[in-house]
Protein backbone atom coordinates (compact mmCIF):
# COMPACT_ATOMS: atom_id res chain seq x y z
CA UNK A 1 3.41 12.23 0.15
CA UNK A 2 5.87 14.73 -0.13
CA UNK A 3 6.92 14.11 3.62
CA UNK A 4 6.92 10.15 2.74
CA UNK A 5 9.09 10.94 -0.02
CA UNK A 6 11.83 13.05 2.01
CA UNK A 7 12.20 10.04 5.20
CA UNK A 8 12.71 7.70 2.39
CA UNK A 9 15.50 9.21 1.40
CA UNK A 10 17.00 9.58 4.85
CA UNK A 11 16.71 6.29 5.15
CA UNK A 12 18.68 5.57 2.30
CA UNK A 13 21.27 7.44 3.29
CA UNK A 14 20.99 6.04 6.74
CA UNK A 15 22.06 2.72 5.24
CA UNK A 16 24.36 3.76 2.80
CA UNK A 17 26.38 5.45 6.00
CA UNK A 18 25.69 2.10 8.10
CA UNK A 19 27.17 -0.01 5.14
CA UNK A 20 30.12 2.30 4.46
CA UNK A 21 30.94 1.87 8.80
CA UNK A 22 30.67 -1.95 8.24
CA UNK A 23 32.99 -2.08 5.39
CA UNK A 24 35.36 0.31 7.81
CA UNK A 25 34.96 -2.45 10.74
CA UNK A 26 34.86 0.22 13.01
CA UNK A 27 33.15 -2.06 15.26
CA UNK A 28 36.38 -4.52 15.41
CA UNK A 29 38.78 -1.39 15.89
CA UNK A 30 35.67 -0.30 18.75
CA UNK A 31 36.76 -3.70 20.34
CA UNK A 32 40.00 -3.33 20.42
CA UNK A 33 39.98 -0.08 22.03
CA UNK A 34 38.00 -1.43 24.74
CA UNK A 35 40.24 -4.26 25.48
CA UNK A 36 43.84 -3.13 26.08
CA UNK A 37 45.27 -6.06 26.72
CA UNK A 38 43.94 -7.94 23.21
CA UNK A 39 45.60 -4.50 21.43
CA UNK A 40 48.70 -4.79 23.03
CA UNK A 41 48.82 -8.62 21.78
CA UNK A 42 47.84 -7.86 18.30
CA UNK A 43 50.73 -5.29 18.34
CA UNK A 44 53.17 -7.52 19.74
CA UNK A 45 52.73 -10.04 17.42
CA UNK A 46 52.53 -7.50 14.31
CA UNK A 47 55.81 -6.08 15.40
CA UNK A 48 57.45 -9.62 16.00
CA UNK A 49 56.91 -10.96 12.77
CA UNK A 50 57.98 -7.63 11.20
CA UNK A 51 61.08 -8.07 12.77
CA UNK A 52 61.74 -11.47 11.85
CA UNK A 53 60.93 -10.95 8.21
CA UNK A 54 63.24 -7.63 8.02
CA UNK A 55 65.82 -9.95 9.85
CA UNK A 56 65.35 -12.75 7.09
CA UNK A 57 65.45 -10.63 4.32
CA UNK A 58 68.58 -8.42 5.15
CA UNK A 59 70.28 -12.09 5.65
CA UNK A 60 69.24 -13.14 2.50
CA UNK A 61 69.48 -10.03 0.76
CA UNK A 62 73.31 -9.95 2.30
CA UNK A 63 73.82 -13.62 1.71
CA UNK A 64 73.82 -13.00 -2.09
CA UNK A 65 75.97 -9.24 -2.21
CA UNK A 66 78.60 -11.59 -0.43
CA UNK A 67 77.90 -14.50 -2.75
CA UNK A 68 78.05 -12.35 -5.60
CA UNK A 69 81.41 -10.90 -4.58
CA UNK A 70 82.55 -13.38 -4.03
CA UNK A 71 82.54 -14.24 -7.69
CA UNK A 72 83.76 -11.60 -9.01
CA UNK A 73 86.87 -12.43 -6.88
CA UNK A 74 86.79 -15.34 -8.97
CA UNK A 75 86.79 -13.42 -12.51
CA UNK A 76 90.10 -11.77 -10.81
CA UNK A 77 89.90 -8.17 -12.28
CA UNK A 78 93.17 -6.70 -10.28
CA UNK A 79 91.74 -3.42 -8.93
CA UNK A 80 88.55 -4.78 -7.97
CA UNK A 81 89.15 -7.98 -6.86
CA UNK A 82 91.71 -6.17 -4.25
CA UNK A 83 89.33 -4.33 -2.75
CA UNK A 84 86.67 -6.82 -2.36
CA UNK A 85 89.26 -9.06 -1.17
CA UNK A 86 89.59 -6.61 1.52
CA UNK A 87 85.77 -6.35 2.38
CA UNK A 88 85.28 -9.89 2.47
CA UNK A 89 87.71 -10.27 5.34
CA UNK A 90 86.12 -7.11 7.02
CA UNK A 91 82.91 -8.51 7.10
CA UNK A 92 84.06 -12.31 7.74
CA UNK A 93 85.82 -10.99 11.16
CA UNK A 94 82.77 -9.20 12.23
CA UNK A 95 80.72 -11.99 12.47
């Protein structure tokens, strides 16, 4: 009984280690080792669309530091409005 006992428990643990791989997916990272080609896709595309949204954002996140300089140009506070005046320009010729 004793011996009964002690492979039960291995067997628990036996499943509690295959459940803990399957929540890994270790079998889906498996298969993508073993197909290059399907890992160098899934990589390409990853790395495209992180591009594109870093792209997006910057744009947008530079679209409004312009707009909002822009504004305070408006509000025409002499030192400060100066300057900006000046980086406007500076970044309006480099595009």
């Amino acid at each position: 009984m004793n011996s009964n006992n002690f492979d039960n428990k291995k067997i628990q643990i036996i499943e509690r280690l295959a459940n803990r791989l399957e929540s890994l997916r270790i079998a889906d990272y498996l298969e993508l080792l073993e197909k290059p080609r399907k890992l160098i896709w899934v990589n390409f595309v990853a790395g495209v669309a992180r591009g594109l949204g870093f792209a997006i954002g910057t744009t947008i996140i530079f679209a409004i530091i312009v707009e909002m300089l822009r504004r305070i140009i408006l509000i025409n506070i002499p030192v400060i409005s100066d300057y900006l005046i000046q980086i406007i320009r500076f970044i309006e010729t480099q595009k």
